[in-house]
C-alpha atoms as a PDB file:
ATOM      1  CA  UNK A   1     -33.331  -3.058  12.163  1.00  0.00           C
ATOM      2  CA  UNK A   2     -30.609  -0.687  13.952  1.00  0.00           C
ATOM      3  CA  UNK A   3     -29.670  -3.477  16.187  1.00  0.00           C
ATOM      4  CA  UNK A   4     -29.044  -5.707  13.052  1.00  0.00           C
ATOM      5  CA  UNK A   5     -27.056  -3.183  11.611  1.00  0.00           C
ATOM      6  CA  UNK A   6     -25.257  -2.006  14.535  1.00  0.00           C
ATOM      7  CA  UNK A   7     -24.229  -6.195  15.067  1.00  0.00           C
ATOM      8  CA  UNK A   8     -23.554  -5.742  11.639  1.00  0.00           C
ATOM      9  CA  UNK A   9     -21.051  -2.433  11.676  1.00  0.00           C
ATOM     10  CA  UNK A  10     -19.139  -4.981  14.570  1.00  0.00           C
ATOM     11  CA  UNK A  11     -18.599  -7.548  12.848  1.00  0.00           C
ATOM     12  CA  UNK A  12     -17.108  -5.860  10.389  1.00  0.00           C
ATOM     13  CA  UNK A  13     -14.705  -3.413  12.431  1.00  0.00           C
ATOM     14  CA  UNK A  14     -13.761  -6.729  13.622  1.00  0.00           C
ATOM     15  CA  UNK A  15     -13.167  -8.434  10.160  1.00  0.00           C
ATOM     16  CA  UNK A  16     -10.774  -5.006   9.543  1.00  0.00           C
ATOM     17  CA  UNK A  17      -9.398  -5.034  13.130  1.00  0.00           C
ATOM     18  CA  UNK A  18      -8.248  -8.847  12.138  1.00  0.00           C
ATOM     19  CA  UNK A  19      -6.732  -8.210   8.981  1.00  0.00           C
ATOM     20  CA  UNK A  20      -4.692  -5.020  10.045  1.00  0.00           C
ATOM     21  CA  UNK A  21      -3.293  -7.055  13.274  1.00  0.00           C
ATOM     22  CA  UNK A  22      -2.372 -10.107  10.713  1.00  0.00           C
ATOM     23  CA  UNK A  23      -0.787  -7.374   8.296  1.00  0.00           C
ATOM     24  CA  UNK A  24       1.577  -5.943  10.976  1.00  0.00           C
ATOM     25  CA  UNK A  25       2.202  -9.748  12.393  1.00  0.00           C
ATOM     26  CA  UNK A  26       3.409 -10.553   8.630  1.00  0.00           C
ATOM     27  CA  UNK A  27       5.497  -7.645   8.070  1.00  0.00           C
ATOM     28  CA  UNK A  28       7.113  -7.061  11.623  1.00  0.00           C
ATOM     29  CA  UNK A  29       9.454  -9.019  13.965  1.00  0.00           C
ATOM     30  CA  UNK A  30       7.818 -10.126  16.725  1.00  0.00           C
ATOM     31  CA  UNK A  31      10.722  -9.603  19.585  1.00  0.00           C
ATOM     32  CA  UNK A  32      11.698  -6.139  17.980  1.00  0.00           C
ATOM     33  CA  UNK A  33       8.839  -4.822  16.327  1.00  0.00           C
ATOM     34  CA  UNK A  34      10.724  -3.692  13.439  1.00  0.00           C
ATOM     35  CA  UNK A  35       9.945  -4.215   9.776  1.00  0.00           C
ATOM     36  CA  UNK A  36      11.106  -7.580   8.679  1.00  0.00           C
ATOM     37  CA  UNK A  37      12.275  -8.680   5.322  1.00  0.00           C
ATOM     38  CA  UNK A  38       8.743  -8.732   3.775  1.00  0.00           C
ATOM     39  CA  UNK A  39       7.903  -5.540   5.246  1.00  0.00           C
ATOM     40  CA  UNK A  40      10.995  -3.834   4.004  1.00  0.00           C
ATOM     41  CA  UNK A  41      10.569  -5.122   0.653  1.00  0.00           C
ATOM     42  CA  UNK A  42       7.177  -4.197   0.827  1.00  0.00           C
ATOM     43  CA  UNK A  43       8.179  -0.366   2.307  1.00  0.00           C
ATOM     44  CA  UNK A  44      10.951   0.224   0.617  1.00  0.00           C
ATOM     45  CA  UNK A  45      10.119   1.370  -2.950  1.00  0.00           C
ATOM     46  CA  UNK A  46       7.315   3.813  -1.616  1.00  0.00           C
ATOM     47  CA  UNK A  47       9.784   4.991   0.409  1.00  0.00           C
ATOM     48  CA  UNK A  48      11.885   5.733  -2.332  1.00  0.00           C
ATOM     49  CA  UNK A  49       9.425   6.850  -4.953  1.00  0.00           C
ATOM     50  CA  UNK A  50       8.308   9.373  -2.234  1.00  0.00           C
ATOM     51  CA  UNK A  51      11.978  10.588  -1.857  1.00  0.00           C
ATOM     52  CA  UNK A  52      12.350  11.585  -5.595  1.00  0.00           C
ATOM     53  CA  UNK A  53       9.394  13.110  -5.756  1.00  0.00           C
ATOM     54  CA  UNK A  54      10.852  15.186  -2.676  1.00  0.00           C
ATOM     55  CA  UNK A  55      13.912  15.934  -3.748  1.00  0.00           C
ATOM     56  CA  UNK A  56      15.149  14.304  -1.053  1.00  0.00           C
ATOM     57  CA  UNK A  57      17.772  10.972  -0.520  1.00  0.00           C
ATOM     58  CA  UNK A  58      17.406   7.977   1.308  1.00  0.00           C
ATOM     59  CA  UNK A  59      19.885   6.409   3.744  1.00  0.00           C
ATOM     60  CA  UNK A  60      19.750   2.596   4.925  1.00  0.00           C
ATOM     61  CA  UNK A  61      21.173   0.710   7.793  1.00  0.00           C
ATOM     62  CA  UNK A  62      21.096  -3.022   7.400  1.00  0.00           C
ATOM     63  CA  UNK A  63      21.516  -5.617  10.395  1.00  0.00           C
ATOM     64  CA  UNK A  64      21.245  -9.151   9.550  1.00  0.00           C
ATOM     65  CA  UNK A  65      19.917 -10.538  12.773  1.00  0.00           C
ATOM     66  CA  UNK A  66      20.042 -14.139  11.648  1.00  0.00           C
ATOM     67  CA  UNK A  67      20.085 -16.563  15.032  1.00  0.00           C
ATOM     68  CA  UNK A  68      20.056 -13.405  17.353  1.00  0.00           C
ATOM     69  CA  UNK A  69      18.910 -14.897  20.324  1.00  0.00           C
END
């Protein structure tokens, strides 16, 4: 039964290994490795909502990259 299980537990870290790998593909660029549009949109009001409740501001630096090659 604790071989099952164990086969089990590994299939499953790999389910989760999966998803989290997709997740990052969908929200970074691929050359660059920085957040992309649907990352940023994604990041950007917990970002924020963490700064007020700090107290603190928020700066942003925007590139559009379109056709960088």
């Amino acid at each position: 039964m604790a071989a099952r299980n164990d086969g089990l537990a590994d299939e499953v870290n790999a389910v989760v290994a999966d998803r989290v790998a997709a997740e990052y593909r969908a929200n970074h660029d691929r050359l660059t490795g920085v957040l992309n549009r649907s990352g940023f949109e994604n990041q950007a009001p917990v970002v924020v909502s963490e700064a007020v409740t700090a107290g603190q501001s928020v700066g942003l630096t925007f590139f559009d990259c379109d056709q960088f090659k």
